[in-house]
N, C-alpha and C. Protein backbone atom coordinates (compact mmCIF):
# COMPACT_ATOMS: atom_id res chain seq x y z
N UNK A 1 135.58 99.53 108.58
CA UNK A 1 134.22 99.75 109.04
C UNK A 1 134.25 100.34 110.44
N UNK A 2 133.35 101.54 110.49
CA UNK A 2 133.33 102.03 112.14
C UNK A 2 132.70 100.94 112.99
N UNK A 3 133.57 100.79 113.43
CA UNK A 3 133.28 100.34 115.37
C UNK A 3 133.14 100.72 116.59
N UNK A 4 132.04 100.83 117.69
CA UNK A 4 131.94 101.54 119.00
C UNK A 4 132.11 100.40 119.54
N UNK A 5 133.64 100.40 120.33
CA UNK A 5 133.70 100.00 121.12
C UNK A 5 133.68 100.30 122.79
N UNK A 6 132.68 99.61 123.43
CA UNK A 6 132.20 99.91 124.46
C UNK A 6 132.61 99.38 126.32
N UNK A 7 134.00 100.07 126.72
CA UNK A 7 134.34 99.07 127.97
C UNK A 7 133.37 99.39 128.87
N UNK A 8 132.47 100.24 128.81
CA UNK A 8 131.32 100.50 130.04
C UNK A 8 129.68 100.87 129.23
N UNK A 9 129.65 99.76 128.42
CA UNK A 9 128.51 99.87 127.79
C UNK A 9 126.96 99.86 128.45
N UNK A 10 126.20 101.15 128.06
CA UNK A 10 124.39 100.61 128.73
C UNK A 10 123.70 100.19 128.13
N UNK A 11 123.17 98.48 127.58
CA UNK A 11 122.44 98.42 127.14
C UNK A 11 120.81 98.38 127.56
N UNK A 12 120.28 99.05 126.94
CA UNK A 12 118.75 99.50 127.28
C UNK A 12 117.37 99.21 126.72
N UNK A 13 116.82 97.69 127.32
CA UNK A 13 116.14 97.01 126.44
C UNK A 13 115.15 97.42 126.79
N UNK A 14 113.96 97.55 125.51
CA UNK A 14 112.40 98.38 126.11
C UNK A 14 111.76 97.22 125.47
N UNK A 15 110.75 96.72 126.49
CA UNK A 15 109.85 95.57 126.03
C UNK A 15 108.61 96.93 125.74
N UNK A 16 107.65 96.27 124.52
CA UNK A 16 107.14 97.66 123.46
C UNK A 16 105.58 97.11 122.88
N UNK A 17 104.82 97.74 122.22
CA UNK A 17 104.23 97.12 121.51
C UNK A 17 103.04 98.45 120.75
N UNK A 18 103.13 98.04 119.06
CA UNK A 18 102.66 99.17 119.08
C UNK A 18 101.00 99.16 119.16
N UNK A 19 100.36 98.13 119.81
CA UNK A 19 98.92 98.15 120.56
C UNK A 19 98.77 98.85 121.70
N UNK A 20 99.66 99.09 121.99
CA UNK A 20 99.67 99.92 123.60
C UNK A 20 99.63 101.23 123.49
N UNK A 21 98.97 102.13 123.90
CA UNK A 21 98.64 103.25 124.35
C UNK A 21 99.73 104.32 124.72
N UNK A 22 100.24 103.30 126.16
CA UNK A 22 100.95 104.01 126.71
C UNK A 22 102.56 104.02 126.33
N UNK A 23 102.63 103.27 125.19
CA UNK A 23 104.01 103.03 124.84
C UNK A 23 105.14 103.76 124.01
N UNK A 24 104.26 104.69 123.33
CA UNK A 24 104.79 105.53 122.37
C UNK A 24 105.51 106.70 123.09
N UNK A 25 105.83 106.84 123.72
CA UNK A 25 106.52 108.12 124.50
C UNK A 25 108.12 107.12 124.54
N UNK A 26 108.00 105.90 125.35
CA UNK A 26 109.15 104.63 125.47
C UNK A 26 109.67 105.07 124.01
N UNK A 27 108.81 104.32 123.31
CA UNK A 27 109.51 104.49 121.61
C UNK A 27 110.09 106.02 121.18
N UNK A 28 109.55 106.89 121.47
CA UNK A 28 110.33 108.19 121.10
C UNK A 28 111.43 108.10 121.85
N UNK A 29 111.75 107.50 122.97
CA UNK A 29 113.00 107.68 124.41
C UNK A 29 113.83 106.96 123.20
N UNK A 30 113.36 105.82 122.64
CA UNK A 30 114.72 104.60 122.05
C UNK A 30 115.21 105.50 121.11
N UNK A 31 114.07 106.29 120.18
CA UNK A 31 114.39 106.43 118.70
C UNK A 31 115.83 107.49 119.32
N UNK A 32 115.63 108.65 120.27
CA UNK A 32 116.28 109.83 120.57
C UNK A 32 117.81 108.93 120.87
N UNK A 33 117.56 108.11 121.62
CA UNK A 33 119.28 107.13 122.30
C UNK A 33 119.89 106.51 121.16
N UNK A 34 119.22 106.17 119.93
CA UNK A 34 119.27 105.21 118.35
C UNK A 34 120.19 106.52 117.85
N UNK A 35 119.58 107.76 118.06
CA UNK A 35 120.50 108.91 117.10
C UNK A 35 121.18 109.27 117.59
N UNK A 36 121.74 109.06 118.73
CA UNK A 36 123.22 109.75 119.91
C UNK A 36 123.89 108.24 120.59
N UNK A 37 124.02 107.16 119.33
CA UNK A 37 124.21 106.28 119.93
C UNK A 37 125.63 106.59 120.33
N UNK A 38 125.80 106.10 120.97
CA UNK A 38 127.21 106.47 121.74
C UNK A 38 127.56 104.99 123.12
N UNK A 39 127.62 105.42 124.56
CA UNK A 39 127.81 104.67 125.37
C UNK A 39 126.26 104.12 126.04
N UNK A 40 125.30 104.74 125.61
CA UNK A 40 124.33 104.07 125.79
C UNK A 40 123.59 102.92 124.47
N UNK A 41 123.35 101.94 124.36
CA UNK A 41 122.83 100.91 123.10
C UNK A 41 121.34 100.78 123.55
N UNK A 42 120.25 100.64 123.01
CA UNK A 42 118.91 100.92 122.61
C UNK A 42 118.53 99.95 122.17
N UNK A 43 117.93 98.90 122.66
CA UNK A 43 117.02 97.85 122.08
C UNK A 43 115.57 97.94 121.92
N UNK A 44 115.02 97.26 121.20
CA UNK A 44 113.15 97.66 121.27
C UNK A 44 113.04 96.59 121.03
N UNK A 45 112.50 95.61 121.96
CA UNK A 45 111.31 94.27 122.16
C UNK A 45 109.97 94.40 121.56
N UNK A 46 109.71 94.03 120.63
CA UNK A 46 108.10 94.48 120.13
C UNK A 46 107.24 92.79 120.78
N UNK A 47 106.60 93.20 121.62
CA UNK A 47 106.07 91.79 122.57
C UNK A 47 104.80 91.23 121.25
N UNK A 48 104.21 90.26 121.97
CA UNK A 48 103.11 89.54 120.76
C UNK A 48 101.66 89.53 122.15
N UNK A 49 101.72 90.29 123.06
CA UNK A 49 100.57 90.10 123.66
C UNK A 49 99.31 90.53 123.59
N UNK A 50 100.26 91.93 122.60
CA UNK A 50 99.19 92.94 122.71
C UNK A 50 98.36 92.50 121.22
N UNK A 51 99.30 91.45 120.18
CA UNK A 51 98.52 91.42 119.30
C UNK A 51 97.28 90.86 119.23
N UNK A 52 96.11 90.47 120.03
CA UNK A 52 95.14 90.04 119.68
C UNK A 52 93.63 91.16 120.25
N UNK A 53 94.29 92.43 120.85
CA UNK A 53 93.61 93.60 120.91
C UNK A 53 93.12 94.83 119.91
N UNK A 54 93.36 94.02 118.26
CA UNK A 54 93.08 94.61 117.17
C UNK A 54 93.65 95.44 116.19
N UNK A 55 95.14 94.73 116.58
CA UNK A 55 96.03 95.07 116.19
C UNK A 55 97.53 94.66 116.36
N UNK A 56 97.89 93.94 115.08
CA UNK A 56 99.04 92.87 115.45
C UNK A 56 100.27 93.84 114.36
N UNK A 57 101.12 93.96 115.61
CA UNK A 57 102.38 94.97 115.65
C UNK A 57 103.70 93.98 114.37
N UNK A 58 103.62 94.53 113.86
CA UNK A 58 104.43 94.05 112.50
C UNK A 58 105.73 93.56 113.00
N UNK A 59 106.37 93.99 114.05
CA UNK A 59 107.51 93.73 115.02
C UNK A 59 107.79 92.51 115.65
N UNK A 60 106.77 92.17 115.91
CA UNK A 60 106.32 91.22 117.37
C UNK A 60 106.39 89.71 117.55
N UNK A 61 107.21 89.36 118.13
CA UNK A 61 107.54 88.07 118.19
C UNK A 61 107.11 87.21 119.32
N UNK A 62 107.05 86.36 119.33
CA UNK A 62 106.63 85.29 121.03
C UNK A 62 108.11 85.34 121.68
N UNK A 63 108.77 84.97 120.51
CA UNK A 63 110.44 85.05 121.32
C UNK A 63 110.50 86.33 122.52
N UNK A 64 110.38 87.55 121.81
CA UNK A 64 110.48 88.52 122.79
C UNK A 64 110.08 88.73 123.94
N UNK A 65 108.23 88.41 123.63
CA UNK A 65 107.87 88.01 125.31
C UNK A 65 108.38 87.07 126.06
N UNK A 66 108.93 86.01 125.19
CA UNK A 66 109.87 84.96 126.16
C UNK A 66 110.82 85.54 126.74
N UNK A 67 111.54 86.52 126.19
CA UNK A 67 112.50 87.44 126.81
C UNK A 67 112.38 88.51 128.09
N UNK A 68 110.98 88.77 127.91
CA UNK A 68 110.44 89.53 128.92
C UNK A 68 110.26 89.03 129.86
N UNK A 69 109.71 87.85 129.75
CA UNK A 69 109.63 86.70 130.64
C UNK A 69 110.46 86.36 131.48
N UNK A 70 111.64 86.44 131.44
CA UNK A 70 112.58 85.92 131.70
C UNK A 70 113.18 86.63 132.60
N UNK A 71 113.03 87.96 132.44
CA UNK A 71 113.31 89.38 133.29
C UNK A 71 112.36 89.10 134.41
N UNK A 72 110.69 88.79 134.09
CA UNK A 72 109.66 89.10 134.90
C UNK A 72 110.10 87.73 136.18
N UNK A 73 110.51 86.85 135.63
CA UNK A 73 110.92 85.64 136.83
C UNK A 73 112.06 86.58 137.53
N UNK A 74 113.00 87.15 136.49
CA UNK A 74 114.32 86.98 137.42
C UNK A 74 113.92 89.15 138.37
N UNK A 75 113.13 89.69 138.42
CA UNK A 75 112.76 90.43 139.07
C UNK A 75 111.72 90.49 140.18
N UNK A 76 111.01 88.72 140.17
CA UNK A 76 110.18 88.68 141.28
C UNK A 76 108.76 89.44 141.09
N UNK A 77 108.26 89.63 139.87
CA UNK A 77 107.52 90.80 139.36
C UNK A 77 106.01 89.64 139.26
N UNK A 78 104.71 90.51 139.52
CA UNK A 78 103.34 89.58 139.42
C UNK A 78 103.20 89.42 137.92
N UNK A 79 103.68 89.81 136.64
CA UNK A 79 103.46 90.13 135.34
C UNK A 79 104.31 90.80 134.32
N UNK A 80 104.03 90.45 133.07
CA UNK A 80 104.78 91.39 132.13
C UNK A 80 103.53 92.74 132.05
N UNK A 81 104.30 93.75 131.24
CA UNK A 81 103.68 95.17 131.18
C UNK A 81 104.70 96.06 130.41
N UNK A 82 103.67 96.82 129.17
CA UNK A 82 104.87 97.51 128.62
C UNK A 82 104.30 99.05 129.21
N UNK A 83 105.01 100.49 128.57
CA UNK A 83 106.69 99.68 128.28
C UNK A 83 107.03 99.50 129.68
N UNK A 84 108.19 98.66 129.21
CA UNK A 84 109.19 98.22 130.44
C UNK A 84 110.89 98.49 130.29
N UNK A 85 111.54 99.35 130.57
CA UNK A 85 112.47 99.10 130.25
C UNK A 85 113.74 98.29 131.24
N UNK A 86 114.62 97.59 131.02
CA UNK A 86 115.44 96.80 131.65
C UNK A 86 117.11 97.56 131.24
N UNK A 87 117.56 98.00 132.33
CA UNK A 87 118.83 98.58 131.73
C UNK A 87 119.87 97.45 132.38
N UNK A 88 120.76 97.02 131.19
CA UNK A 88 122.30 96.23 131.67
C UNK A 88 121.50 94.91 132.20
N UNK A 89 120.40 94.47 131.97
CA UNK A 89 119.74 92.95 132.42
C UNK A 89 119.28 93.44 133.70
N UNK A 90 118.95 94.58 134.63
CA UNK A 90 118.47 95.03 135.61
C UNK A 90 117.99 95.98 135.70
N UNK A 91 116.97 96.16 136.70
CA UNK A 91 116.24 97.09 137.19
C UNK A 91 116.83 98.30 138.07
N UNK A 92 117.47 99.38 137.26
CA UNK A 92 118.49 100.19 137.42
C UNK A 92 118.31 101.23 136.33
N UNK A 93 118.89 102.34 137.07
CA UNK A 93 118.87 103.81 135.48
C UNK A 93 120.00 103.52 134.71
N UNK A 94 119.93 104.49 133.78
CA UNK A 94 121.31 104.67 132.95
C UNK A 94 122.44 104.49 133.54
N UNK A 95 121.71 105.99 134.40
CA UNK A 95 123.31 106.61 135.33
C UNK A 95 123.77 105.59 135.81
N UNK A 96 123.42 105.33 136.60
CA UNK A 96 123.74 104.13 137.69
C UNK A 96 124.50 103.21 136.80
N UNK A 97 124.27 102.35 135.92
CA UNK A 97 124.62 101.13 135.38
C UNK A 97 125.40 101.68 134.46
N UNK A 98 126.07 102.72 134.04
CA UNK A 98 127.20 103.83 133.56
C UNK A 98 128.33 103.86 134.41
N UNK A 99 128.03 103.62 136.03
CA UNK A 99 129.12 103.44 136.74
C UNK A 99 129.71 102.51 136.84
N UNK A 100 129.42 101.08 136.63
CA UNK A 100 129.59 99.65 137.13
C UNK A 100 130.85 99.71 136.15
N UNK A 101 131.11 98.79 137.05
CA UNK A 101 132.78 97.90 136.27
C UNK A 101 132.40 97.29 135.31
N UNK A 102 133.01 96.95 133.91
CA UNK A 102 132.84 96.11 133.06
C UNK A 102 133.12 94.90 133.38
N UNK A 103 132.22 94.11 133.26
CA UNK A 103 132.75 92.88 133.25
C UNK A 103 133.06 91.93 131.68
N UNK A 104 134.24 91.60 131.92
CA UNK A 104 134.56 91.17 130.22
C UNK A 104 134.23 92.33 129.47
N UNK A 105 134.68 91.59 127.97
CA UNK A 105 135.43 93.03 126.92
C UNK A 105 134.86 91.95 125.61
N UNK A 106 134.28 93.02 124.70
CA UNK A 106 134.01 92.35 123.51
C UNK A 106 133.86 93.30 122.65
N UNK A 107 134.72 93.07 120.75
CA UNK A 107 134.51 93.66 119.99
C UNK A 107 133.89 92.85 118.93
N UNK A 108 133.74 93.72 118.10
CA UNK A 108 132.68 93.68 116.54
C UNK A 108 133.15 94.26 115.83
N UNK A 109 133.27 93.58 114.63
CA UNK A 109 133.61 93.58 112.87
C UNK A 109 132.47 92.97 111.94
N UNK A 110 132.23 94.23 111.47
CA UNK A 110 130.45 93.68 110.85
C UNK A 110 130.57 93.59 108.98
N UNK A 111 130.09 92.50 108.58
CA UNK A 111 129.97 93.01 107.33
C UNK A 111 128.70 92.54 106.55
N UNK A 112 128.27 92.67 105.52
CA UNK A 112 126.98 92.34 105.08
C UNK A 112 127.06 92.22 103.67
N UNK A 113 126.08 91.61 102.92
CA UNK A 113 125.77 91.28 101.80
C UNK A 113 124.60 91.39 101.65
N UNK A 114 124.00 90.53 100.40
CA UNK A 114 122.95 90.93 100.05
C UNK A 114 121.44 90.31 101.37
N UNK A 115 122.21 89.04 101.39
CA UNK A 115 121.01 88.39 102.16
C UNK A 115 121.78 87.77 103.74
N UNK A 116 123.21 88.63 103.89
CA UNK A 116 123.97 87.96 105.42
C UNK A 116 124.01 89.02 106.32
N UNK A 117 124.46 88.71 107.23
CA UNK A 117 125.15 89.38 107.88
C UNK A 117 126.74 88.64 108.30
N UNK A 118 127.93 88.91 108.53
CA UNK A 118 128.60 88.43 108.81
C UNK A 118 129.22 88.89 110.00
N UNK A 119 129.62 88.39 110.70
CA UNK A 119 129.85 89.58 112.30
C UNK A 119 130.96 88.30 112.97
N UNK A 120 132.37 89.05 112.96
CA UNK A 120 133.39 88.84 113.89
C UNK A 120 133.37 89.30 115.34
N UNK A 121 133.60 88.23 115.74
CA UNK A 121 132.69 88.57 117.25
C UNK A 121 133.97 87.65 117.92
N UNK A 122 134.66 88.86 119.39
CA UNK A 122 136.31 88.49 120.20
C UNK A 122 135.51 89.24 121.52
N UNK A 123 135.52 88.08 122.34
CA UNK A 123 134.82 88.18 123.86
C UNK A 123 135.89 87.80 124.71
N UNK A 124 136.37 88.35 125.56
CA UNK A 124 136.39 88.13 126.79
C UNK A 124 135.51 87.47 127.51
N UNK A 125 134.61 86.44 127.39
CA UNK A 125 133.61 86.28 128.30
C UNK A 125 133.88 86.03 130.06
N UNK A 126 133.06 86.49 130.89
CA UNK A 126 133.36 85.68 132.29
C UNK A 126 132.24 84.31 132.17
N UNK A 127 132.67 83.76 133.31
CA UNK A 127 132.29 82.16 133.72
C UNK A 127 131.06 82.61 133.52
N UNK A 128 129.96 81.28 133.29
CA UNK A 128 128.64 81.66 132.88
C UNK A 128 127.85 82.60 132.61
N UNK A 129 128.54 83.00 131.46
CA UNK A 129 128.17 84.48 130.71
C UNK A 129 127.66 83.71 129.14
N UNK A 130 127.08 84.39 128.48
CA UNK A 130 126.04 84.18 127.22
C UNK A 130 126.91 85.19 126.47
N UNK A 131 127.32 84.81 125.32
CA UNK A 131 127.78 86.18 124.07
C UNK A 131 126.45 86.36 123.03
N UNK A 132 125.77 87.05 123.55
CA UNK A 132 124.58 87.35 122.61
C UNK A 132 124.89 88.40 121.60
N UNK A 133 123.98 87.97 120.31
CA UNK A 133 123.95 88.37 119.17
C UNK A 133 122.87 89.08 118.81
N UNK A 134 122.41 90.23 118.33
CA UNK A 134 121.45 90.84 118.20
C UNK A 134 121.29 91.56 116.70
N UNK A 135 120.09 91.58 115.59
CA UNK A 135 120.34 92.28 114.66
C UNK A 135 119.55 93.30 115.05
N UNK A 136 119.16 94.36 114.76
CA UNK A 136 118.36 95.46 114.87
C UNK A 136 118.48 96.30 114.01
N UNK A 137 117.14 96.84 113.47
CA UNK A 137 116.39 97.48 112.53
C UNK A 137 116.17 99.11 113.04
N UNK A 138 116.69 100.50 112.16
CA UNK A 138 116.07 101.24 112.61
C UNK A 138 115.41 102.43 111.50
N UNK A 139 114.48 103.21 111.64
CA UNK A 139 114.02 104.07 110.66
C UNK A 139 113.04 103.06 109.61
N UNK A 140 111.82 102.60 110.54
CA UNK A 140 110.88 101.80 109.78
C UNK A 140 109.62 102.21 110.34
N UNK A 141 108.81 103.08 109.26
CA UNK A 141 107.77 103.72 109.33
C UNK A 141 106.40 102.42 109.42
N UNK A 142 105.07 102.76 109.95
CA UNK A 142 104.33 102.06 110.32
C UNK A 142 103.22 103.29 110.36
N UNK A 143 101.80 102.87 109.61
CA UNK A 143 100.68 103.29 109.95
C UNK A 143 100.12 102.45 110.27
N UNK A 144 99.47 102.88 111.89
CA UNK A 144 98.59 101.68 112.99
C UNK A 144 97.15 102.33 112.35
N UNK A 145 96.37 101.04 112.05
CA UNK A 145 95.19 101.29 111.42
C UNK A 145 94.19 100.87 112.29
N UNK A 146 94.37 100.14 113.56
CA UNK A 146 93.71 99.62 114.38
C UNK A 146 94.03 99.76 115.98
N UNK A 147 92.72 99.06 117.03
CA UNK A 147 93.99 99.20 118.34
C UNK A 147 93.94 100.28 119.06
N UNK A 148 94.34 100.30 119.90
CA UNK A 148 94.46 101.36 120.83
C UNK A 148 95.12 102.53 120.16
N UNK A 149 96.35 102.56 119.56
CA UNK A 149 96.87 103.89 118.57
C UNK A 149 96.45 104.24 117.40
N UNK A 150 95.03 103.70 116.79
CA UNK A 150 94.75 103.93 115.16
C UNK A 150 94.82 105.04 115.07
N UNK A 151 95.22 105.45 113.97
CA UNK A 151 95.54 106.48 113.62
C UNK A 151 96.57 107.21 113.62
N UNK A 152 97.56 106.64 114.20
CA UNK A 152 98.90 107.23 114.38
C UNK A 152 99.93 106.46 113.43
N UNK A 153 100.69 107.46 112.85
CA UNK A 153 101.86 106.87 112.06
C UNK A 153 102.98 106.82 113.41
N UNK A 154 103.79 105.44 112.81
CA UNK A 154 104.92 105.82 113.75
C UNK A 154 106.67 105.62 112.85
N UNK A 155 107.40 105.89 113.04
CA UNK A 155 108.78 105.73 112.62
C UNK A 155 109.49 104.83 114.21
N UNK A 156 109.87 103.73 114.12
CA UNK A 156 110.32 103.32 115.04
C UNK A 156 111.64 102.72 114.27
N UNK A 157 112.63 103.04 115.33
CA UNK A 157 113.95 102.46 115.94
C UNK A 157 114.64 101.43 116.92
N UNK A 158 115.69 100.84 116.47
CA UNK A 158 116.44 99.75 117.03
C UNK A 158 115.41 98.43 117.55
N UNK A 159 115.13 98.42 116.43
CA UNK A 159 113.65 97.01 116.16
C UNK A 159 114.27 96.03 116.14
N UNK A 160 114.55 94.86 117.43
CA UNK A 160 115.03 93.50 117.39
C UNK A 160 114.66 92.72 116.50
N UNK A 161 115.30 92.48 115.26
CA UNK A 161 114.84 91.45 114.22
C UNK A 161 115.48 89.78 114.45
N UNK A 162 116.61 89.81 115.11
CA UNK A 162 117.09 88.83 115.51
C UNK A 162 118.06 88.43 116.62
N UNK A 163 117.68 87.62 117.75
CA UNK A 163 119.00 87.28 118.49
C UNK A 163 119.22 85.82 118.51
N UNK A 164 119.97 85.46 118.67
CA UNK A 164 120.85 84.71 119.26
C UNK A 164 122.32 84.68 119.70
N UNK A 165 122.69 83.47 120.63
CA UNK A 165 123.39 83.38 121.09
C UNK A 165 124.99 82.16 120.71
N UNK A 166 126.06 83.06 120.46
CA UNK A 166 127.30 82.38 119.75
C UNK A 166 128.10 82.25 120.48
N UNK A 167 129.62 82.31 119.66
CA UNK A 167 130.68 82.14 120.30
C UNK A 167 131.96 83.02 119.34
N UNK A 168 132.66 82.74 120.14
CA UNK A 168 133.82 83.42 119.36
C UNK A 168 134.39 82.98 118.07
N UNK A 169 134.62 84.58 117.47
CA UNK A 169 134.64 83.71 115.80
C UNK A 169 133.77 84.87 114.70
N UNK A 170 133.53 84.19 113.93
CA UNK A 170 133.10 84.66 112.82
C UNK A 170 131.70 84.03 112.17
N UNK A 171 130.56 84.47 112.16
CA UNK A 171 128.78 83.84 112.70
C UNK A 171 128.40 84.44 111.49
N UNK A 172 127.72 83.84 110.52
CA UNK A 172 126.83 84.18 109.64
C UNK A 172 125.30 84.15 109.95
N UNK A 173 124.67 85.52 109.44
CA UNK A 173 122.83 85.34 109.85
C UNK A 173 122.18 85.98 108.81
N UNK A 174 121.55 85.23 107.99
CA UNK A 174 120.87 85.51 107.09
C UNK A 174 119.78 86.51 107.69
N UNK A 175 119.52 87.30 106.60
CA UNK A 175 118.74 88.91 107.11
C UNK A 175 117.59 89.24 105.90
N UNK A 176 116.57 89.41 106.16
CA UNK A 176 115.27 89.71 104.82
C UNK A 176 116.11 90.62 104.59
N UNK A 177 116.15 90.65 102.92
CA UNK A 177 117.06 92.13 102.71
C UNK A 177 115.72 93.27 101.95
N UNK A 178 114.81 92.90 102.57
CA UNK A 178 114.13 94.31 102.99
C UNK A 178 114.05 94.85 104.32
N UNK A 179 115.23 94.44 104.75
CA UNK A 179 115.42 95.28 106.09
C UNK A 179 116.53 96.23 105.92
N UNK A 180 116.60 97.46 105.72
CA UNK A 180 117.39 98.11 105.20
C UNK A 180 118.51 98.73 106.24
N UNK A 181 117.90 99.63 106.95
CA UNK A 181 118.87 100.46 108.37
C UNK A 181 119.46 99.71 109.42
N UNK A 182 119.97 98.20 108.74
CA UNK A 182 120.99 97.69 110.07
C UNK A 182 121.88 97.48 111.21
N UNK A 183 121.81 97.24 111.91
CA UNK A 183 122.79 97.23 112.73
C UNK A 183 123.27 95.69 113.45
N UNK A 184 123.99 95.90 114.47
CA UNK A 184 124.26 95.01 115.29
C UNK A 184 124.74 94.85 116.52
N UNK A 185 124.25 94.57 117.15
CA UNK A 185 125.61 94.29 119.02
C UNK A 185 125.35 92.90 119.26
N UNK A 186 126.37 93.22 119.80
CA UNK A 186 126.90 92.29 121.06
C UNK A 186 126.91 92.49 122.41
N UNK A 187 126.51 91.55 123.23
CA UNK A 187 126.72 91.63 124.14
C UNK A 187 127.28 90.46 125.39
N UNK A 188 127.16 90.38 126.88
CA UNK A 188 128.00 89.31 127.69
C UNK A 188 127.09 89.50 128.62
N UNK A 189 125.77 88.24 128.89
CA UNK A 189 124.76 88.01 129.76
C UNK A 189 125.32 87.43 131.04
N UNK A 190 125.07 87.00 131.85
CA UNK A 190 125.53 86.19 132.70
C UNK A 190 123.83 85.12 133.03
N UNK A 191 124.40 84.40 132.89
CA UNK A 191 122.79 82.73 132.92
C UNK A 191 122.35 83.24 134.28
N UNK A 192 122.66 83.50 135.27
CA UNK A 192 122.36 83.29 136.54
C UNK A 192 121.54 84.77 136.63
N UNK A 193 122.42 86.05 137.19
CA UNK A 193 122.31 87.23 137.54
C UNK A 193 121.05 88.01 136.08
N UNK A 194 121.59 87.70 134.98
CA UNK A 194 121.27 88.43 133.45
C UNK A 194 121.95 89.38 133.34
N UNK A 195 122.88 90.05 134.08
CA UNK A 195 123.22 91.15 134.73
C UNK A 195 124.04 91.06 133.16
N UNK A 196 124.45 92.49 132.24
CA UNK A 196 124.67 92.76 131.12
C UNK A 196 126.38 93.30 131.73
N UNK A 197 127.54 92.91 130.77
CA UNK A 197 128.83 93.25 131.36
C UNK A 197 129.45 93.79 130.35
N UNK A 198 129.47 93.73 129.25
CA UNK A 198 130.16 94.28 128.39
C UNK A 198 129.29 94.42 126.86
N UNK A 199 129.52 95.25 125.63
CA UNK A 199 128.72 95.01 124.71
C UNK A 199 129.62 96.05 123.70
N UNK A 200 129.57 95.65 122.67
CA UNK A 200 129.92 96.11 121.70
C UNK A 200 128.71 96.40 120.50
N UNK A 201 128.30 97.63 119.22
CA UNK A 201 127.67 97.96 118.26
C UNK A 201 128.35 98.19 117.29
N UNK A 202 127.62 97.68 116.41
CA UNK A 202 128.41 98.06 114.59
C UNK A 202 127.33 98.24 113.68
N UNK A 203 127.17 99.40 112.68
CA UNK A 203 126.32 99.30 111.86
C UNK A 203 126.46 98.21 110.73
N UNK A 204 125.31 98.23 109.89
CA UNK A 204 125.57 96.70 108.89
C UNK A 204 124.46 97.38 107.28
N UNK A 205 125.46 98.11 107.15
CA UNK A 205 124.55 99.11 106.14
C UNK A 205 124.48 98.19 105.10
């Protein structure tokens, strides 16, 4: 199975939602980084805030805004707001966070079935670092019928369907298997900083 392995990986999380207006330009940025995946990795947060503005985003989880959340404390920020994007767990460009040292090293061996995922997962972790687990969805069409975008079809990419957080080894995660265009990464958080150090992607066709 192909593997990108990544010693200077960018991962590039976009908190999203498809009630928002201004968000769909963000979502074309992910879908374009989803098809040249390479040393940059592409996440899409679909938040749950926007769902009660007349239109609840098929994506959208509370988890995620908890995730956003979490950024918005550790950036000192008055609020969440999409889009937002967070590169490497900080408020930083590509470029920039393209230069940094890796910290720790982690690969991925992905395999799947009908209703799993199975993912071999070998971290290097540093001292209070998180090995997060991520599934993601991409090439899933959506007509917004309501909301600030009615009327717009969208095709969106690298759609967070699931994270959590493991260990080294071999992790089973059951997956709706009407989720078809799979994938997966990994990555090495640090609890304190969030600061993103290493990450590995594997598709999970």
């Amino acid at each position: 199975m192909l593997v990108w392995l990544l010693s200077a990986a960018v991962v590039v999380e976009l908190f999203t939602s498809q009630g928002c207006s201004s968000c769909p330009p963000a979502d074309q940025l992910i879908s374009q980084l989803a098809k040249n995946r390479g040393q940059v990795i592409p996440l899409a947060f679909h938040v749950d805030y926007w769902d009660h503005l007349g239109w609840r985003d098929p994506f959208s989880s509370r988890l995620w805004t908890q995730r956003q959340m979490m950024y918005v404390r550790a950036f000192h920020l008055n609020s969440a707001y999409t889009p937002q994007f967070v590169v490497n767990g900080a408020r930083q460009s590509i470029e920039e966070a393209s230069h940094a040292k890796p910290a720790g090293s982690v690969t991925l061996d992905v395999v799947r079935d009908a209703a799993n995922i199975k993912a071999t997962i070998r971290a290097d972790a540093p001292p209070n670092s998180d090995i997060v687990l991520v599934v993601f969805e991409n090439n899933v069409s959506t007509r917004i019928e309501r909301g600030e975008n009615e009327g717009r079809s969208t095709t969106d990419d690298a759609i967070v369907r699931k994270l959590l957080r493991v260990q080294n080894g071999t992790v089973t995660v059951p997956v709706d298997p009407s989720w078809k265009h799979l994938g997966v990464v990994v990555f090495l958080q640090d609890r304190t900083t969030l600061a993103i150090g290493a990450a590995a992607v594997a598709p999970a066709p």
